[in-house]
Protein backbone atom coordinates (compact mmCIF):
# COMPACT_ATOMS: atom_id res chain seq x y z
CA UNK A 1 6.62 -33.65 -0.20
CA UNK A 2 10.15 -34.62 -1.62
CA UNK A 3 11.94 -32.95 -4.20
CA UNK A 4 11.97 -34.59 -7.54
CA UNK A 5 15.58 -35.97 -8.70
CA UNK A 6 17.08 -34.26 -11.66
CA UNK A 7 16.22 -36.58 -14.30
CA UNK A 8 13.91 -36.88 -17.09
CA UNK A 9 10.40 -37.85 -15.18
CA UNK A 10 8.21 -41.04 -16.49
CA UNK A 11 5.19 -39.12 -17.69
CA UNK A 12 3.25 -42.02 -18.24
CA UNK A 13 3.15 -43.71 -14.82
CA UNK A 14 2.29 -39.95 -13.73
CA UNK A 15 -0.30 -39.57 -16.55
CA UNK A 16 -1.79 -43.21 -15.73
CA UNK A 17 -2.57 -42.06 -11.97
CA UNK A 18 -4.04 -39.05 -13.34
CA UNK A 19 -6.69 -41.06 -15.46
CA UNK A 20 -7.12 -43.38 -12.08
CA UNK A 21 -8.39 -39.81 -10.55
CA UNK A 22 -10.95 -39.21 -13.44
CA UNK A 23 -13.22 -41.18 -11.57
CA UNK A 24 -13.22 -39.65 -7.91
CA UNK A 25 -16.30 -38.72 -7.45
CA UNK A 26 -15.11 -36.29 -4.39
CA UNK A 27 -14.13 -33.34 -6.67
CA UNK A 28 -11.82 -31.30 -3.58
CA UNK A 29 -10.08 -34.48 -2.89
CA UNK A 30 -9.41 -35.29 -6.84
CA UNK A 31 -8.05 -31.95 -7.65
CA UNK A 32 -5.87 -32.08 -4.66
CA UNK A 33 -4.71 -34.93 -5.33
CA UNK A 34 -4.02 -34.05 -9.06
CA UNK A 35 -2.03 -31.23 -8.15
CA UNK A 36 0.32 -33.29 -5.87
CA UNK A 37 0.96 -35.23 -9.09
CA UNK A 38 1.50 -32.15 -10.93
CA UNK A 39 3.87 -30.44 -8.44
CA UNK A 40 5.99 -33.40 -8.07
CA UNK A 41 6.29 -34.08 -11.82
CA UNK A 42 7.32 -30.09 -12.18
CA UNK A 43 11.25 -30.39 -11.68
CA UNK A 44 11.12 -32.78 -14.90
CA UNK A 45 11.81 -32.40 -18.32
CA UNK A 46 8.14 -33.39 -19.65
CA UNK A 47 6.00 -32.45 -16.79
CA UNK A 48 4.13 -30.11 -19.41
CA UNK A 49 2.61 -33.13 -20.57
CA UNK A 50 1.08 -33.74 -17.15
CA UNK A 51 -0.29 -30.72 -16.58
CA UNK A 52 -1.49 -30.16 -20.32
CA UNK A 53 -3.55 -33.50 -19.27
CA UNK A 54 -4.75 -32.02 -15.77
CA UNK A 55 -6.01 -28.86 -17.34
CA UNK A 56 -7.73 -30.95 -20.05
CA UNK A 57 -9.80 -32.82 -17.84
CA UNK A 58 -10.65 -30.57 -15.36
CA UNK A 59 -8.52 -32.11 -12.61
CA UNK A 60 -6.52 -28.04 -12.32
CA UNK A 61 -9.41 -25.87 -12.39
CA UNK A 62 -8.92 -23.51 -16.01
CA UNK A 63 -10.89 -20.52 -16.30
CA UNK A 64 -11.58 -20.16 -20.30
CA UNK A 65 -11.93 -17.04 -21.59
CA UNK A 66 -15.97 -17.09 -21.97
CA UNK A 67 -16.12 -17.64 -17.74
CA UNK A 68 -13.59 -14.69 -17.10
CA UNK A 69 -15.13 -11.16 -16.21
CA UNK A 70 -13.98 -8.69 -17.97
CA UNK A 71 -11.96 -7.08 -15.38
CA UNK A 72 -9.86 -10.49 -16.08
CA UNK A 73 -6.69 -10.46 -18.60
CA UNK A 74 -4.35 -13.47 -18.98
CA UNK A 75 -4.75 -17.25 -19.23
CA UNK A 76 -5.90 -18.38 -15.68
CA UNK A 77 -6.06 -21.45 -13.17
CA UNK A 78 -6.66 -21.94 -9.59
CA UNK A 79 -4.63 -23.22 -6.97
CA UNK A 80 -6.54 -26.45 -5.24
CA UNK A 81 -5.24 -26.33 -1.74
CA UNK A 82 -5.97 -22.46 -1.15
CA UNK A 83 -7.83 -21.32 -4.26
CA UNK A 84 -5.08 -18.97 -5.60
CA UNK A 85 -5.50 -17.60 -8.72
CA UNK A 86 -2.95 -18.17 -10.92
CA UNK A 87 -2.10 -16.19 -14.33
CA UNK A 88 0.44 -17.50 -17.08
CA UNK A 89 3.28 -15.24 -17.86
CA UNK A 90 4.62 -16.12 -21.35
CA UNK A 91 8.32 -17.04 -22.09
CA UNK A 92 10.58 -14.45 -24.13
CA UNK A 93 13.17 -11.66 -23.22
CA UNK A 94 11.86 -8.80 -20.99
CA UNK A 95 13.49 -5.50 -19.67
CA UNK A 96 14.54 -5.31 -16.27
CA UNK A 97 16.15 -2.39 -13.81
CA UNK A 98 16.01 1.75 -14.98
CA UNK A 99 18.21 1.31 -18.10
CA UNK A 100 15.77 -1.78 -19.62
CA UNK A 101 18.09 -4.56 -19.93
CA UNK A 102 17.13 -7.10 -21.81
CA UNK A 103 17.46 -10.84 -20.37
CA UNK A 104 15.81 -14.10 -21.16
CA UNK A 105 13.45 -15.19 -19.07
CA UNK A 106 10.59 -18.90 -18.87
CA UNK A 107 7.34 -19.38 -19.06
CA UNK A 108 5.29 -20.24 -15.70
CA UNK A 109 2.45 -18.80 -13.21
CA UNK A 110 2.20 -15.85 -10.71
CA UNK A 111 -0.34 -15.53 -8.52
CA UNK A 112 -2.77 -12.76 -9.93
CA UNK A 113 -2.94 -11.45 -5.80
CA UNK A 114 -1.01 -11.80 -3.12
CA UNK A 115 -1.63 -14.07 -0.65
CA UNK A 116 -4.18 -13.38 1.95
CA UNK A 117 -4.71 -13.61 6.07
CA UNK A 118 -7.57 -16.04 4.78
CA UNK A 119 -5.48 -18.38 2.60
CA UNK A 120 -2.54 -18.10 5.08
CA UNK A 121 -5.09 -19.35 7.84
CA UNK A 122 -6.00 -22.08 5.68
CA UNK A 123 -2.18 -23.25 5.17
CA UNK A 124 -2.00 -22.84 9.83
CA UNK A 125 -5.18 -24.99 10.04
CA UNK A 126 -3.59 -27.37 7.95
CA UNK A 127 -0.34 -27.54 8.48
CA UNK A 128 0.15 -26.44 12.56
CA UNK A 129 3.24 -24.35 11.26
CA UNK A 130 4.76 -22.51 13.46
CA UNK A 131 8.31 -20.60 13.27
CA UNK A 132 11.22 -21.67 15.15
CA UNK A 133 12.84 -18.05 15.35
CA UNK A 134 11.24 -14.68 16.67
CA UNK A 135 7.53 -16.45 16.71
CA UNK A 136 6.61 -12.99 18.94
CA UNK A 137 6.67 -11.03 15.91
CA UNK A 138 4.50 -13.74 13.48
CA UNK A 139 1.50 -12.31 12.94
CA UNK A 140 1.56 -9.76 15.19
CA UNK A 141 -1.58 -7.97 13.81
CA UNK A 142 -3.91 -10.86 14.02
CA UNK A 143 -5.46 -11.22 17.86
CA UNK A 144 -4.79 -14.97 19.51
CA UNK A 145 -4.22 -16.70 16.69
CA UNK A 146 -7.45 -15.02 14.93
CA UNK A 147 -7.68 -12.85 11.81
CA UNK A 148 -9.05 -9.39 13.17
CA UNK A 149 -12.41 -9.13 11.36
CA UNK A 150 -12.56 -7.53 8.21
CA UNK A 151 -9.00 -8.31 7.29
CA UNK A 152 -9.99 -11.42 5.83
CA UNK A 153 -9.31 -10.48 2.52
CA UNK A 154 -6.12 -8.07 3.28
CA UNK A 155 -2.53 -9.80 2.23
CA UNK A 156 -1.28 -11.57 5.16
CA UNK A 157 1.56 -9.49 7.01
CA UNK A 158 4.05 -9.93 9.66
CA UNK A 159 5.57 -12.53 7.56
CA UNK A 160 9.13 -13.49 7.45
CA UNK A 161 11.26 -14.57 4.12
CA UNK A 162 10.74 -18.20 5.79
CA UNK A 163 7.37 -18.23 6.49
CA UNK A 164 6.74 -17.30 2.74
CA UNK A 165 8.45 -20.76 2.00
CA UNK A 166 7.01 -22.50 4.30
CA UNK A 167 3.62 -21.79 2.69
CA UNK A 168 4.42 -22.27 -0.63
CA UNK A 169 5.93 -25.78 -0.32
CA UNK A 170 2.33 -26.15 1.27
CA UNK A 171 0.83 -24.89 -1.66
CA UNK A 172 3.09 -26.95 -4.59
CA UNK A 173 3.93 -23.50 -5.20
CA UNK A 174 6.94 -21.12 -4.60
CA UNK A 175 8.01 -17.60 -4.96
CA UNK A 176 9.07 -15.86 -7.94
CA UNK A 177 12.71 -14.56 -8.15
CA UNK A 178 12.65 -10.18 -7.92
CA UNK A 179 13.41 -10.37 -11.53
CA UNK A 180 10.91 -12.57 -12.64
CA UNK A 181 8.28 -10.54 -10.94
CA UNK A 182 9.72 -7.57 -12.54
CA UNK A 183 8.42 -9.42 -15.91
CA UNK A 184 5.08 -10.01 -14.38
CA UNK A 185 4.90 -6.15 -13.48
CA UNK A 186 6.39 -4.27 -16.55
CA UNK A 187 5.06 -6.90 -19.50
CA UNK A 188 6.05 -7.38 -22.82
CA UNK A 189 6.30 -3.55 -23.43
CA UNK A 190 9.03 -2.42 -20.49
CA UNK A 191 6.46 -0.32 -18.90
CA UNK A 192 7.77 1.90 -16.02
CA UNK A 193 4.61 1.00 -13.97
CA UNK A 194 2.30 -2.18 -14.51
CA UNK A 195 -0.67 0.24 -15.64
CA UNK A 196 1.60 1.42 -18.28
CA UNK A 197 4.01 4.90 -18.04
CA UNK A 198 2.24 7.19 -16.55
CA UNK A 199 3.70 8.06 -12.78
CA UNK A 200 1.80 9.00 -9.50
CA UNK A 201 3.01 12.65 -9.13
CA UNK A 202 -0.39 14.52 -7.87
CA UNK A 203 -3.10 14.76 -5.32
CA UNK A 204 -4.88 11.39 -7.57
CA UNK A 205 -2.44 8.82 -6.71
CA UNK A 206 -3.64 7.36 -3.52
CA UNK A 207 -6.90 6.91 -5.71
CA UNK A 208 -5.12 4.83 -8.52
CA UNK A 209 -3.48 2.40 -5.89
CA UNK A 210 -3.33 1.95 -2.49
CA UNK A 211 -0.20 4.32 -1.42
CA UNK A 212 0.04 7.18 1.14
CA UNK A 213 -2.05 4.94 3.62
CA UNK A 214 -2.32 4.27 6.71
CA UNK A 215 -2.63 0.28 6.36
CA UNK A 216 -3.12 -2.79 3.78
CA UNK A 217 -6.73 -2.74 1.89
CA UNK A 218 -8.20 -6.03 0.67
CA UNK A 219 -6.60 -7.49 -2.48
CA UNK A 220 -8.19 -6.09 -5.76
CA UNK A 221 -9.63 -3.09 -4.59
CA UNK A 222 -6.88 -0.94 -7.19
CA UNK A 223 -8.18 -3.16 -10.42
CA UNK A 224 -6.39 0.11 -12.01
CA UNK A 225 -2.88 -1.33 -10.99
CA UNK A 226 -3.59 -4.25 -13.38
CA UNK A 227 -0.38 -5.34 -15.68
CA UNK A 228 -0.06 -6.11 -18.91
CA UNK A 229 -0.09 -9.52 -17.94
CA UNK A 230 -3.26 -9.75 -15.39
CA UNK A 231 -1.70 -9.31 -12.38
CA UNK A 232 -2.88 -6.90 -10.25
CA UNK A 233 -1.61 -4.96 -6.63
CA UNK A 234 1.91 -5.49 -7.99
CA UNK A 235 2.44 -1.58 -6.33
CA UNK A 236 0.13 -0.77 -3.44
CA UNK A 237 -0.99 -2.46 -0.78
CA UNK A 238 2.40 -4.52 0.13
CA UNK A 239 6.18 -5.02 -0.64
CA UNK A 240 6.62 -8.95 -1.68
CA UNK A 241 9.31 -11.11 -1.08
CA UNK A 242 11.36 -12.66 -3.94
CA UNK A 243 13.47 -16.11 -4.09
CA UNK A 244 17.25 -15.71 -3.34
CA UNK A 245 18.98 -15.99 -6.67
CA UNK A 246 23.64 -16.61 -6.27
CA UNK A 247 24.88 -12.83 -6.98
CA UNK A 248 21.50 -11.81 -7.92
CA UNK A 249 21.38 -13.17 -11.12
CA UNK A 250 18.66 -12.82 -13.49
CA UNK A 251 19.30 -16.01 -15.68
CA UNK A 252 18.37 -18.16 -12.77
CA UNK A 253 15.80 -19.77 -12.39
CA UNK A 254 13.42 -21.13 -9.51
CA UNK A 255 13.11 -24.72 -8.09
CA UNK A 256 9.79 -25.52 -8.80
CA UNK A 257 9.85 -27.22 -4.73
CA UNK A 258 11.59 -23.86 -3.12
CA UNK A 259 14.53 -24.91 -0.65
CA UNK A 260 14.12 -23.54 3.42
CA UNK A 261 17.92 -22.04 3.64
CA UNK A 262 19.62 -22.72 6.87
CA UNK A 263 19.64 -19.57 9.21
CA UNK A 264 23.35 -18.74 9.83
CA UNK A 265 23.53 -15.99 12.88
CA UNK A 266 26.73 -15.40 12.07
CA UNK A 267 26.06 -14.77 8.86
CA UNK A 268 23.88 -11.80 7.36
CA UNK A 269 21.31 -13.29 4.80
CA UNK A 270 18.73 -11.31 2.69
CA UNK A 271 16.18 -11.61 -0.04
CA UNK A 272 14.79 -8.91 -1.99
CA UNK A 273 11.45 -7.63 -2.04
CA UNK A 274 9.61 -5.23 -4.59
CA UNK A 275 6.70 -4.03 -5.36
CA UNK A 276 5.89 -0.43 -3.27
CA UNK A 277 4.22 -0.88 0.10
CA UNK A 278 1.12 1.05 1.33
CA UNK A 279 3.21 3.31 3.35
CA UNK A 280 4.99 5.00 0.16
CA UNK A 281 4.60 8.19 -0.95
CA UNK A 282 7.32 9.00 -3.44
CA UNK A 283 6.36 8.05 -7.08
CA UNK A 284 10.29 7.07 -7.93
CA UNK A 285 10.05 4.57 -5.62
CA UNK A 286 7.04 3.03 -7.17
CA UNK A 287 8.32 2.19 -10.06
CA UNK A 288 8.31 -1.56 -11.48
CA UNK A 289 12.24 -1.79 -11.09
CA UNK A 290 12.22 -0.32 -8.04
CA UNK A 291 14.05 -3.04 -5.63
CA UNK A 292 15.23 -3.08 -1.59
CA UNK A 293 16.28 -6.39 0.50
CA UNK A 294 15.74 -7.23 3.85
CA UNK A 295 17.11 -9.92 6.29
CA UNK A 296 15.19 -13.31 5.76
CA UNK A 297 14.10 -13.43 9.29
CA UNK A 298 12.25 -10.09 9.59
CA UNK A 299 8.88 -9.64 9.45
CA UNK A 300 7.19 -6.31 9.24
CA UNK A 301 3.13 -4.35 8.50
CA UNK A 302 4.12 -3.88 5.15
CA UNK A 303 5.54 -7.18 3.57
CA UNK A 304 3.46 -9.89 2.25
CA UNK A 305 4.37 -12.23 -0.43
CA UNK A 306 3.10 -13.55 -3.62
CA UNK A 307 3.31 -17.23 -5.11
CA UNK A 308 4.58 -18.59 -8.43
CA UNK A 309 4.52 -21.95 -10.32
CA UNK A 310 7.31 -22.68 -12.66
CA UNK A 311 6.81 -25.15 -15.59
CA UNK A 312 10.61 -27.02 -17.26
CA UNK A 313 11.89 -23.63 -19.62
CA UNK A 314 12.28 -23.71 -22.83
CA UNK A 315 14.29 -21.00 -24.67
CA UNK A 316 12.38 -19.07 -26.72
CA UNK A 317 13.68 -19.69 -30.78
């Protein structure tokens, strides 16, 4: 998949292929194809148009309001290639770090779990990825190349900064910068945790999320941890990695095709992760601002990662 040119994108000739899909009659193969469209329209000025249209007509899978359980919050749609649920975060200032500063941030999608051993063994089957540097240490928990049983639904592990990229250029998707998934966690209201302000301290809090734990648990299992937004095992469970933003900067923001950086030995090179791991047991570092980095190459039990889509921003007026 190449990345789209920075230019305004001809929605039309996208748009006309998209009608040319409406009658597949192979509905796997139509949506997959429809989101190829979508992703490589996404770097473009009016790429909302295309994926207004692909929603419309079914060729991104929506989930209206009237399907959702109620255990479901937020406008959702699923992923094609690895049936990701997605939630839409709106556009607007949010409060980030201890002292709530407020920045500006866009609209676009973050994956309402993180990603799983079973979707990552999807992308392997699909791809034949493997990683060029410290391969013993990729997916060290799983047993010849197999998920151990049971862990199907656990976040996938043992992943590196790299391998998170790797999988989301798969996907048409890409990872969220730390700040961005700070919005995702706190919401609209600058809530200190994403189930609102009330902290951990206590013998309870291992039953509110998964912390104090031994090991991962499968995704959902907490629906307490749910955020404002819909997103849920945003603390518990795993740490996530974040996209490398220059100096750390809030303002910017993702390419919606996420670059692979060059691996400099010489150099040390890190991307931040948030988002408390199983393993925690301190409530003040549980918090939805609470923020560590780690060399791009390391992979470790307690780090998983979590996809985004990002749609052309518009500042809100």
């Amino acid at each position: 998949m190449s990345d789209p040119a920075p230019t305004t994108y001809p929605s039309a000739v996208v748009l006309a292929q998209l009608r040319s899909l409406l009658g597949e009659a192979d509905r796997m193969q139509r949506r997959c194809r429809a989101w190829q469209l979508v992703v490589q329209s996404a770097g473009y000025d009016d790429s909302f148009a295309v994926s207004d249209f692909a929603l419309e007509h079914d060729l991104i899978r929506h989930i209206p309001p009237h399907e959702r359980s109620r255990s479901q919050h937020g406008a959702f749609w699923i992923s094609p290639l690895d049936e990701m649920e997605m939630i839409e975060i709106p556009a607007g200032r949010y409060a980030i770090g201890e002292t709530c500063t407020l920045t500006e941030g866009p609209a676009f999608s973050l994956a309402r779990f993180p990603v799983t051993n079973a979707q990552f063994k999807t992308f392997l089957d699909a791809t034949n990825y493997s990683p060029t540097d410290d391969a013993e240490t990729f997916l060290a928990h799983w047993t010849k190349g197999a998920i151990p049983p049971g862990l199907e639904r656990h976040p996938v592990v043992w992943v590196s900064y790299l391998d998170a990229l790797h999988y989301c250029r798969w996907a048409g998707l890409t990872l969220p910068t730390e700040w961005l998934w700070e919005k995702a966690a706190r919401g609209s209201d600058a809530r200190a945790y994403p189930w609102g302000g009330r902290d951990l301290y206590g013998p309870g809090m291992n039953r509110l999320t998964n912390v104090a734990s031994a090991r991962t648990c499968p995704v959902g299992n907490y629906p307490r941890t749910r955020s404002a937004h819909g997103c849920e095992d945003m603390v518990g469970n795993v740490s996530e990695w974040c996209q490398m933003t220059p100096n750390d900067d809030p303002a910017v923001i993702p390419t919606a095709v996420p670059v692979i950086p060059e691996i400099r030995p010489d150099v040390p090179q890190y991307a931040a992760v948030r988002g408390s791991c199983f393993l925690r047991t301190d409530p003040m570092r549980m918090v939805s601002w609470h923020r560590r980095k780690l060399s791009l190459t390391r992979r470790n039990a307690w780090v998983g990662f979590r996809p985004a889509f990002f749609l052309p921003w518009r500042p809100s007026a």
